[in-house]
Protein backbone atom coordinates (compact mmCIF):
# COMPACT_ATOMS: atom_id res chain seq x y z
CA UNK A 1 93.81 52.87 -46.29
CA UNK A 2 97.20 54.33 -46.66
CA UNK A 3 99.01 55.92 -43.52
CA UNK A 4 101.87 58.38 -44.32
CA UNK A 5 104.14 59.86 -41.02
CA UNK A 6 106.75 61.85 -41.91
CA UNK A 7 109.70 62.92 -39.98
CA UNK A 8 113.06 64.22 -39.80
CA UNK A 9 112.37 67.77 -40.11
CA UNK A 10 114.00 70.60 -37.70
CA UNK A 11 115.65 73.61 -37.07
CA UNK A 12 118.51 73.84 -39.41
CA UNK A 13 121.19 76.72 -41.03
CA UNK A 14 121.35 77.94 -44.58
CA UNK A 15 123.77 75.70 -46.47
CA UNK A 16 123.04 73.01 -44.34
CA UNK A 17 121.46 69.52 -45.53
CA UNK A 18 118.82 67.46 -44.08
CA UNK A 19 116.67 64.19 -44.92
CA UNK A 20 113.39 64.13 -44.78
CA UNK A 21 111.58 60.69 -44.39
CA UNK A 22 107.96 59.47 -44.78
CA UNK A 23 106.48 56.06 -43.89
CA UNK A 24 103.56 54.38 -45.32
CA UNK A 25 101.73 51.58 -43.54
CA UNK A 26 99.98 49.06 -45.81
CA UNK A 27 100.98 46.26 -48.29
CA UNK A 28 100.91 48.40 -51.57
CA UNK A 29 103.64 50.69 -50.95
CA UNK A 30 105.41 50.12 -53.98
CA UNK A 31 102.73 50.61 -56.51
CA UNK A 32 101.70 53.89 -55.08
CA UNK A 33 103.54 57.23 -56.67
CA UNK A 34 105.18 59.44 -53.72
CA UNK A 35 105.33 62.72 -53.44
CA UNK A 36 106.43 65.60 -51.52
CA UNK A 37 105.06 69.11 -50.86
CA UNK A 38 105.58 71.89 -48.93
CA UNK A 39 103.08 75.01 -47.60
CA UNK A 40 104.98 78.16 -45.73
CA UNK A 41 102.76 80.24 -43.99
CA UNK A 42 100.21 82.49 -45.72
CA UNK A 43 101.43 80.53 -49.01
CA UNK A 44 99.18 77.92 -50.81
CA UNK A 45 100.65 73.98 -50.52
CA UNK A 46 103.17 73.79 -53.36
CA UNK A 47 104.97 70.63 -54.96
CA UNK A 48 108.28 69.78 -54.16
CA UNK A 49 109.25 65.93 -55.61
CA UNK A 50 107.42 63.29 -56.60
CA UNK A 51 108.78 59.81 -57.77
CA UNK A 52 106.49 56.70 -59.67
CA UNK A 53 105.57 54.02 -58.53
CA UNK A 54 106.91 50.15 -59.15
CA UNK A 55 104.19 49.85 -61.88
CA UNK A 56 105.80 52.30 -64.46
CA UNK A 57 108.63 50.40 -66.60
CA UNK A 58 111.30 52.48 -64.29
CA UNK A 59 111.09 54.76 -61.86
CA UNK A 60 110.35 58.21 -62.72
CA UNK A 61 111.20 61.30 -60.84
CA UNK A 62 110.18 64.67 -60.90
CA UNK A 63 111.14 68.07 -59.10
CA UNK A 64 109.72 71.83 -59.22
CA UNK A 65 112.24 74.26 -60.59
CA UNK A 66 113.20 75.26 -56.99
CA UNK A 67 113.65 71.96 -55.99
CA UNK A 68 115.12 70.11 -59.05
CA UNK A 69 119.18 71.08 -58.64
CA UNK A 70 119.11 70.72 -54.60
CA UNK A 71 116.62 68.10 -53.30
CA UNK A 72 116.56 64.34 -54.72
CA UNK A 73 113.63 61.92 -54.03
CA UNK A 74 114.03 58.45 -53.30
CA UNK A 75 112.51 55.16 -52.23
CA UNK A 76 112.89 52.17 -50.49
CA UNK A 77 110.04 49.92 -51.11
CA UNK A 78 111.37 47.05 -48.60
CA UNK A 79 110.82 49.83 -45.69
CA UNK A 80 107.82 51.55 -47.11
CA UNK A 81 109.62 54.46 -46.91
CA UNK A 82 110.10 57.49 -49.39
CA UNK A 83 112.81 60.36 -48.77
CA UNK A 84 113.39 63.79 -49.70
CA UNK A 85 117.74 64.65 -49.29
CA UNK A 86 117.78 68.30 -49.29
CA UNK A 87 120.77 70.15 -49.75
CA UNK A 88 121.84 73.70 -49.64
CA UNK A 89 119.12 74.89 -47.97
CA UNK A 90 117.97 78.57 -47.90
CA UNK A 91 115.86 80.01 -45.72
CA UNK A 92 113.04 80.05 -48.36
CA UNK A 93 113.03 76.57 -48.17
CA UNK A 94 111.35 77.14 -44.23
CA UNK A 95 108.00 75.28 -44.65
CA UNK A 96 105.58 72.29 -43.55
CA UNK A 97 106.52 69.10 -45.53
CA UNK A 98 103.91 66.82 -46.69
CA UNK A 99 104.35 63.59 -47.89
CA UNK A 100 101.62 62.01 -50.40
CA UNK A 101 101.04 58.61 -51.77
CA UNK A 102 98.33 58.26 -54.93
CA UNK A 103 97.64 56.07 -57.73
CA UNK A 104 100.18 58.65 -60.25
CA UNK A 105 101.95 62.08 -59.55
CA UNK A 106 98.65 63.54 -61.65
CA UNK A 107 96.27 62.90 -58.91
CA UNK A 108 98.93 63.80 -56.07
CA UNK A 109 99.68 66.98 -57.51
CA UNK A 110 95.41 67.51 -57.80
CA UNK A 111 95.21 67.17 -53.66
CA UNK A 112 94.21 63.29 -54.50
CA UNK A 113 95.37 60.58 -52.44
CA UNK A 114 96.60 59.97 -48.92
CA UNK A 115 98.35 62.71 -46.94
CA UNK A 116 100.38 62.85 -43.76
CA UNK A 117 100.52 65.51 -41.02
CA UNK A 118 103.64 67.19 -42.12
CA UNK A 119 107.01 68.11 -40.87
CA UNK A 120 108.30 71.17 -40.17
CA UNK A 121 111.66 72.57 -41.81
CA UNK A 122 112.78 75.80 -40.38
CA UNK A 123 115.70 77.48 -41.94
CA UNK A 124 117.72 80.05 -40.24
CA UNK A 125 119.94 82.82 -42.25
């Protein structure tokens, strides 16, 4: 069983940057894909970044449109840990962040896998 906390979130100012940072418990960090989400309120759970895991021939990232020019995903399998740097923020990017660990980004992005409790990102204008 996989445990995921995430932290680093806050209260923050448009423009501003902040890291976002999610640690997994257990042995088989590395060969799990990562991912993060993000759910607003009234708004369905939408994905954010997700990055492979040590199993794929290199490591592969991926971003939603919103995400892909501002936030960058990283890892750091020697402290079980998986990051989200977001820059630029906008107060659209207000929101619960989730952190997920599955077998591939497929069964992540399906609502598969292990989930933390989230961290909250507010954004002020």
């Amino acid at each position: 069983q996989v445990q995921l906390v995430e932290s680093g979130g806050g209260l923050v100012q448009a423009g501003d940057s902040l890291r976002l940072s999610c640690e997994a418990s257990g042995r088989t960090f590395s060969t799990y894909a990562m991912g993060w989400f993000r759910q607003a309120p009234g708004q369905e759970r939408e994905f954010v970044a997700g990055i492979s895991g040590s199993d794929s021939n290199s490591l592969v990232t991926y971003y939603s449109n919103s995400a892909k020019d501002r936030f960058t995903i990283s890892r750091d399998n020697a402290k079980n840990t998986v990051y989200l740097e977001k820059t630029s923020l906008k107060p659209e990017d207000a929101a619960v962040y989730y952190c997920a660990a599955g077998p591939s980004i497929l069964i992540i992005r399906t609502g598969g896998g292990h989930w933390g409790q989230g961290t909250q990102v507010t954004v002020s204008s």
